[in-house]
Protein backbone atom coordinates (compact mmCIF):
# COMPACT_ATOMS: atom_id res chain seq x y z
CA UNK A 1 13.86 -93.22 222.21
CA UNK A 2 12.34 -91.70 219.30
CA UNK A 3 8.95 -89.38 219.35
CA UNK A 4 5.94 -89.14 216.94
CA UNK A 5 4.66 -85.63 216.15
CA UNK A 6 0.33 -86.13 216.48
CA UNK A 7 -0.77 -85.75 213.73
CA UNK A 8 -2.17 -83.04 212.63
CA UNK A 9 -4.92 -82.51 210.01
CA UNK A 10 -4.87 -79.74 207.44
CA UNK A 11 -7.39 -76.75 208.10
CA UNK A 12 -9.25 -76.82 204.01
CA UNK A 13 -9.25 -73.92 202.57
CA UNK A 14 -12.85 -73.04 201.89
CA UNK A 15 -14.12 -72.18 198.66
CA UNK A 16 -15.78 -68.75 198.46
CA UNK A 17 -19.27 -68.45 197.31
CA UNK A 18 -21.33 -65.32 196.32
CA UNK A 19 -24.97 -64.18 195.90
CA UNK A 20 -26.76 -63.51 193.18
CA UNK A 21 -25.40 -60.01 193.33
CA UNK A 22 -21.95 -60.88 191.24
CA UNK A 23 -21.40 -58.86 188.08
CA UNK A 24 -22.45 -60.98 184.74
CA UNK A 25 -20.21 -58.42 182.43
CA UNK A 26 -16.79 -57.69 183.87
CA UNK A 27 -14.23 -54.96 182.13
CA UNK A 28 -10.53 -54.38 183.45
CA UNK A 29 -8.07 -51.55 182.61
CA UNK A 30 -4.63 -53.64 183.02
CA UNK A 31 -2.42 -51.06 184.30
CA UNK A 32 1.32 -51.07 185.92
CA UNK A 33 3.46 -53.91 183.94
CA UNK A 34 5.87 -51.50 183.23
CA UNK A 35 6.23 -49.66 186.93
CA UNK A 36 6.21 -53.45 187.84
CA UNK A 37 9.22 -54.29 185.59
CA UNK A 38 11.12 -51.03 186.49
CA UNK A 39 10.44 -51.54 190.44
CA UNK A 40 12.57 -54.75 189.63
CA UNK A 41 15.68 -53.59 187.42
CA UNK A 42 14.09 -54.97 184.09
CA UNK A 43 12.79 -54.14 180.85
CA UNK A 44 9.39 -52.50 180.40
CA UNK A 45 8.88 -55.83 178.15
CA UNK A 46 9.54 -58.33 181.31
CA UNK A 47 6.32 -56.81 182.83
CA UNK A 48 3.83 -57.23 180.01
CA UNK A 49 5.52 -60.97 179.43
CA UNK A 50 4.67 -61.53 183.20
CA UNK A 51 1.25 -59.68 182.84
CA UNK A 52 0.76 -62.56 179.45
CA UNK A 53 0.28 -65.13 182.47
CA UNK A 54 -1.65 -63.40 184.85
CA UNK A 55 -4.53 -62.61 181.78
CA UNK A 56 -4.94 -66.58 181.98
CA UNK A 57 -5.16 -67.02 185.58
CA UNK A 58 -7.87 -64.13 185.67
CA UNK A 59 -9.73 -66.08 182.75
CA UNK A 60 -9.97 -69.05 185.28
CA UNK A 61 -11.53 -67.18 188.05
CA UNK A 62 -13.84 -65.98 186.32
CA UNK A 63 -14.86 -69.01 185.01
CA UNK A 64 -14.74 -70.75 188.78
CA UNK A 65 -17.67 -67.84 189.23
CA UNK A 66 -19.53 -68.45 186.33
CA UNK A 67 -18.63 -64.35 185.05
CA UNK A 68 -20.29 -64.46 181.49
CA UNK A 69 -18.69 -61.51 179.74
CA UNK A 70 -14.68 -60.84 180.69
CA UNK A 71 -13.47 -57.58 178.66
CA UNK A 72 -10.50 -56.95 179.06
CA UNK A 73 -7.91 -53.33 177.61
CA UNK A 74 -5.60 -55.43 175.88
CA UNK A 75 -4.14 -52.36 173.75
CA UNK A 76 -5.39 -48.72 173.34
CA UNK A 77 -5.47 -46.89 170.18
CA UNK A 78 -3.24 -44.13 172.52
CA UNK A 79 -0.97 -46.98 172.76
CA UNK A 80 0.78 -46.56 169.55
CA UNK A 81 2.51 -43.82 171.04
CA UNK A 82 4.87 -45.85 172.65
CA UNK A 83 8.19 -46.79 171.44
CA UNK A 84 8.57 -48.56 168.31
CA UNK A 85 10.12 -51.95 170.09
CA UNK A 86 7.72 -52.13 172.59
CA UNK A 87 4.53 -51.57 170.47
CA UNK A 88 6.21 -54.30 168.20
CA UNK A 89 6.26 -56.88 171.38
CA UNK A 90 2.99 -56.06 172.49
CA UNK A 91 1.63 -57.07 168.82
CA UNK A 92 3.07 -60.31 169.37
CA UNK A 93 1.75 -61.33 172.75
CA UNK A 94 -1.45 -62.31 171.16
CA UNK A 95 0.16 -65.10 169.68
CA UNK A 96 2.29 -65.32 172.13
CA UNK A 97 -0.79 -66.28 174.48
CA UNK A 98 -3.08 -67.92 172.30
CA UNK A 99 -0.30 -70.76 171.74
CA UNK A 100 0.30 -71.09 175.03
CA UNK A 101 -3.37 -71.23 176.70
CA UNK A 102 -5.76 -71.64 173.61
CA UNK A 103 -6.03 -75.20 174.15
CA UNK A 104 -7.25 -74.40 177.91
CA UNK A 105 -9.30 -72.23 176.79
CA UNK A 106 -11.09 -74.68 174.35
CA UNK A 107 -11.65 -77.16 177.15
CA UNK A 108 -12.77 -74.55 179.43
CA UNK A 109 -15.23 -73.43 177.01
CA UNK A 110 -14.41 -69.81 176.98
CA UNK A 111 -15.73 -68.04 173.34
CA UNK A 112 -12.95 -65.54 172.63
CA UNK A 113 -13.98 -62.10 171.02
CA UNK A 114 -12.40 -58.63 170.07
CA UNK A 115 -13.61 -54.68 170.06
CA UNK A 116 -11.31 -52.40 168.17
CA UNK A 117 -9.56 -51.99 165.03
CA UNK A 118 -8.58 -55.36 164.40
CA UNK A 119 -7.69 -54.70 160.62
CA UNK A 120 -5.93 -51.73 161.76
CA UNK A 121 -3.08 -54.63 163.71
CA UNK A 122 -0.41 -56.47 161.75
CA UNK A 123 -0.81 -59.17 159.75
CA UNK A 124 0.78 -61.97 162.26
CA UNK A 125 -1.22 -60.26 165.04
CA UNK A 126 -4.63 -60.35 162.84
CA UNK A 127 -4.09 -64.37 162.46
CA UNK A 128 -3.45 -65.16 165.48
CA UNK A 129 -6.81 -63.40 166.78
CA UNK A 130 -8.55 -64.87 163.76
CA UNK A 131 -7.61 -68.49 164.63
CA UNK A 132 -8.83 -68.32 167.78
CA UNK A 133 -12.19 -66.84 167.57
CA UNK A 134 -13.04 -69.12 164.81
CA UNK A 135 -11.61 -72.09 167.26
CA UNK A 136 -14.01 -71.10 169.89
CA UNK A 137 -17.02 -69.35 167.97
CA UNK A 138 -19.16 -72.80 169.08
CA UNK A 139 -18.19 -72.46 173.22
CA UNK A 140 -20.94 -70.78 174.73
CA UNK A 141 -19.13 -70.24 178.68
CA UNK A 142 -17.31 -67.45 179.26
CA UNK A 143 -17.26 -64.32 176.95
CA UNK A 144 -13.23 -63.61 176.70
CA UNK A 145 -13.10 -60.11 175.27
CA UNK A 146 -10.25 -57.98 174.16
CA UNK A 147 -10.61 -54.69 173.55
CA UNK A 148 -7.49 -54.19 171.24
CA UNK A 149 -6.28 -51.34 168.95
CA UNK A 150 -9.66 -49.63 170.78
CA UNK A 151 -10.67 -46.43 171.87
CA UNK A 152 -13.90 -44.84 173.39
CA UNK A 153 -14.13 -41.82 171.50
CA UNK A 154 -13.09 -43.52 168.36
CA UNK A 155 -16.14 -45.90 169.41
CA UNK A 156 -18.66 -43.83 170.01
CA UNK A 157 -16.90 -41.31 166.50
CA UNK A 158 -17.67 -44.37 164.23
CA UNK A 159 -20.85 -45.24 165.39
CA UNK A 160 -22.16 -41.36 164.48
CA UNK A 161 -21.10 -41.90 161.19
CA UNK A 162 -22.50 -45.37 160.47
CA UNK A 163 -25.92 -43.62 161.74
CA UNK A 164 -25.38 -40.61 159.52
CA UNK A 165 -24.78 -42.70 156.71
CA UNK A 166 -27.96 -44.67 157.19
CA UNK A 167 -30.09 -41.78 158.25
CA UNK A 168 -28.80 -40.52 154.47
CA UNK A 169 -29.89 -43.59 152.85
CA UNK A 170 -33.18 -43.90 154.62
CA UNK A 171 -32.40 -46.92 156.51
CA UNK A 172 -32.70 -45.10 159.79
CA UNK A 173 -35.11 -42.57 160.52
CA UNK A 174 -33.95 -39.86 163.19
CA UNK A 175 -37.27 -40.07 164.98
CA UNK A 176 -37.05 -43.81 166.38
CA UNK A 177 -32.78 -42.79 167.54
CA UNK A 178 -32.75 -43.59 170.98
CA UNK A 179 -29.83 -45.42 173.31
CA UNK A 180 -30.65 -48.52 172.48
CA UNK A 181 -30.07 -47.36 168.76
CA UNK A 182 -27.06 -45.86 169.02
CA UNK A 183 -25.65 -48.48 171.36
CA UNK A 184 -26.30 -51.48 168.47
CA UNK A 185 -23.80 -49.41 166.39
CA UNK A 186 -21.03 -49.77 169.20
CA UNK A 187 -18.27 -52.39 168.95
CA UNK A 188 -20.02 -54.12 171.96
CA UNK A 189 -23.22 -54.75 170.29
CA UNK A 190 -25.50 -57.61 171.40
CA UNK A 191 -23.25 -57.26 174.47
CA UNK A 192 -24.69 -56.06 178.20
CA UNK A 193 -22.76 -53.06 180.00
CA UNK A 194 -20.20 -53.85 182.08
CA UNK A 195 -21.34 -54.15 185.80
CA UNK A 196 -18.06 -53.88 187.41
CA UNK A 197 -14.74 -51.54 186.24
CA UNK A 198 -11.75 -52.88 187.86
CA UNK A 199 -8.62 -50.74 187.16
CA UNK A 200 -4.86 -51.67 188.68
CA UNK A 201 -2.02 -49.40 189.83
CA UNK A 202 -3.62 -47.10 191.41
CA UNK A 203 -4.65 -44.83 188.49
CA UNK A 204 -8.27 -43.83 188.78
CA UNK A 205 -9.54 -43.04 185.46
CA UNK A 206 -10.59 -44.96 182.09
CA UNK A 207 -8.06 -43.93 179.93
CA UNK A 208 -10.90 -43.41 176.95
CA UNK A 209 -12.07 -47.41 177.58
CA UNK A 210 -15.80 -48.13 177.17
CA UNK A 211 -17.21 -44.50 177.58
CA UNK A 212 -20.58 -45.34 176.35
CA UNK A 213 -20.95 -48.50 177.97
CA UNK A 214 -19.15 -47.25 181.15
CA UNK A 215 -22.53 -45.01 182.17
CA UNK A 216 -23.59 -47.03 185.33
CA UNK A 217 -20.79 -49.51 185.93
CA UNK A 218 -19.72 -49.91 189.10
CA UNK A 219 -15.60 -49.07 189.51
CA UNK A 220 -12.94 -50.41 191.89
CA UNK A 221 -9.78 -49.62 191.99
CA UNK A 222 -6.59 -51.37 193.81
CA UNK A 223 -2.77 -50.09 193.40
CA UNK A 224 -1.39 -53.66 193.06
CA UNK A 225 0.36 -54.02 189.64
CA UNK A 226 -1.40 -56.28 187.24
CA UNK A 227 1.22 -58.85 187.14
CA UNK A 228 0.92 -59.29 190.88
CA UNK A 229 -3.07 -59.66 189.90
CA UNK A 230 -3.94 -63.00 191.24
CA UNK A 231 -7.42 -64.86 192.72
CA UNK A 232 -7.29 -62.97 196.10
CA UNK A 233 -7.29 -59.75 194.33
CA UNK A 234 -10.16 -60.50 192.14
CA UNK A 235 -12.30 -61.99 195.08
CA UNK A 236 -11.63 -59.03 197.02
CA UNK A 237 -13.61 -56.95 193.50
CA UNK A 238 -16.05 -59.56 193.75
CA UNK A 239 -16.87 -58.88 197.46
CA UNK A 240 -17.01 -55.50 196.87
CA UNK A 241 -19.40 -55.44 194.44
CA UNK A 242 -21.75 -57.80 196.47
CA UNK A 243 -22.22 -55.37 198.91
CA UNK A 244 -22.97 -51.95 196.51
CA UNK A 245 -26.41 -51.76 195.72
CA UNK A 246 -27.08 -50.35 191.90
CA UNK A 247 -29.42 -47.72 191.79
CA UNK A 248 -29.41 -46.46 188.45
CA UNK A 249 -30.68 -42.99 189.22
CA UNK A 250 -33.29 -43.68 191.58
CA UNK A 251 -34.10 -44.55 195.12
C-alpha cells in the first residue's frame, strides 16, 4: 500500500514595501573583503573578487526600491598605500565588472557616474569607466556612482582653489559665497546629499568619504563583511531609516 503526502502549498514570501520615508541618495563605505578573505585561508584579492558580485546584487535592490542616487567608495585616494599587486587588481575590477554586468545595467536603466580623480587611474581602468558612462549617459533610473581614486579633504581642497581662482578673475564675488556655492564646486555637484551612510565591518567612521556632503546624513552601521552584503542586509538599512525622523537642527 503506498501513501500520498497532502499536499502542501508554499507560504510566498512577501515582498517588502516602504513609506515615503526611504532615502532618495544612498552612499556606502564597502569595508571587510580582505578580513573576509583572511577569515577563509585566501588571498586578500579573493575577497574584493567576491565583493565584484555583491556591488551588482546591491545595484538591483536598489533599483527594486526605486533608490535614485547609489554612491558607492569604490577606491580611496588612501588606498594607494596598499601593496603594489593588490592596488594593480583593484584597477582592474572596473573592467572586470563592467563586462560582466554592463549589459544588465543597460536594461535596468541604471546611468553610471564617477567622483574622484579619474585621470589620476590607469589607462585600461580610465576606458573601461569611460565606455560605460557614455553607454548609459541617456538612462535616467538609478544614479550608479563610484567614488574612485576620491577623497574628502582632497574634495573639499580642490574646490577652495577653483573658488580662489575665480574670486581672482572676478567670476565670483566673495559676498554672494554661501553653501550652496561652495557645494556646486564639489565632485557631487547637481547631486542631493546622501540621506543614508551605510558602512560594513564594523568600523564606525568615514574614512575621509563625502565630508561635505556627509553633514546631516543619517549613518548605520552593521559588522557583516561586504561580500556577505546581500538583500536582507540592505532591507534591514532601509527599515532603519524609516523609522529615524530627520531633524536637521531643529525640533
Amino acid at each position: 500500500m503506498s501513501f500520498k503526502l497532502p499536499f502542501i502549498k508554499k507560504k510566498e514570501k512577501r515582498s517588502k514595501t516602504f513609506s515615503n520615508n526611504i532615502p532618495k541618495h544612498i552612499a556606502i563605505i564597502m569595508d571587510g573583503n580582505g578580513r573576509w578573505a583572511k577569515k577563509r585561508g585566501l588571498p586578500r584579492i579573493a575577497g574584493h573578487k567576491e565583493g565584484v558580485d555583491v556591488v551588482q546584487n546591491t545595484v538591483r535592490t536598489a533599483t527594486k526600491f526605486n533608490i535614485e542616487v547609489l554612491t558607492l567608495f569604490t577606491f580611496s585616494t588612501e588606498n594607494w598605500k596598499r601593496p603594489k599587486k593588490e592596488v594593480e587588481f583593484l584597477m582592474k575590477l572596473p573592467e572586470q565588472f563592467l563586462q560582466k554586468y554592463l549589459p544588465e545595467l543597460i536594461a535596468k536603466n541604471v546611468r553610471i557616474e564617477t567622483i574622484g580623480n579619474v585621470e589620476g587611474l590607469p589607462n585600461y581602468t580610465k576606458r573601461a569607466i569611460t565606455h560605460a558612462k557614455n553607454q548609459t549617459k541617456e538612462n535616467d533610473g538609478l544614479l550608479l556612482n563610484f567614488a574612485i581614486n576620491y577623497g574628502g579633504r582632497g574634495d573639499i581642497v580642490k574646490a577652495i582653489k577653483e573658488i580662489v581662482s575665480d574670486i581672482q578673475s572676478l567670476e565670483l564675488s566673495p559676498d554672494i559665497l554661501d553653501e550652496k556655492i561652495v557645494s556646486s564646486y564639489l565632485d557631487t555637484n547637481g547631486l542631493s546629499d546622501p540621506d543614508l551612510l551605510i558602512r560594513t565591518s564594523g568600523e564606525r567612521r568615514i574614512s575621509n568619504f563625502l565630508l561635505w556632503q556627509l553633514a546631516y546624513t543619517e549613518f548605520w552601521f552593521t559588522d557583516i563583511l561586504w561580500p556577505d552584503f546581500n538583500e536582507e542586509t540592505f532591507i534591514q538599512a532601509l527599515e532603519d531609516y524609516e523609522k529615524r525622523k530627520r531633524r536637521y537642527g531643529g525640533l
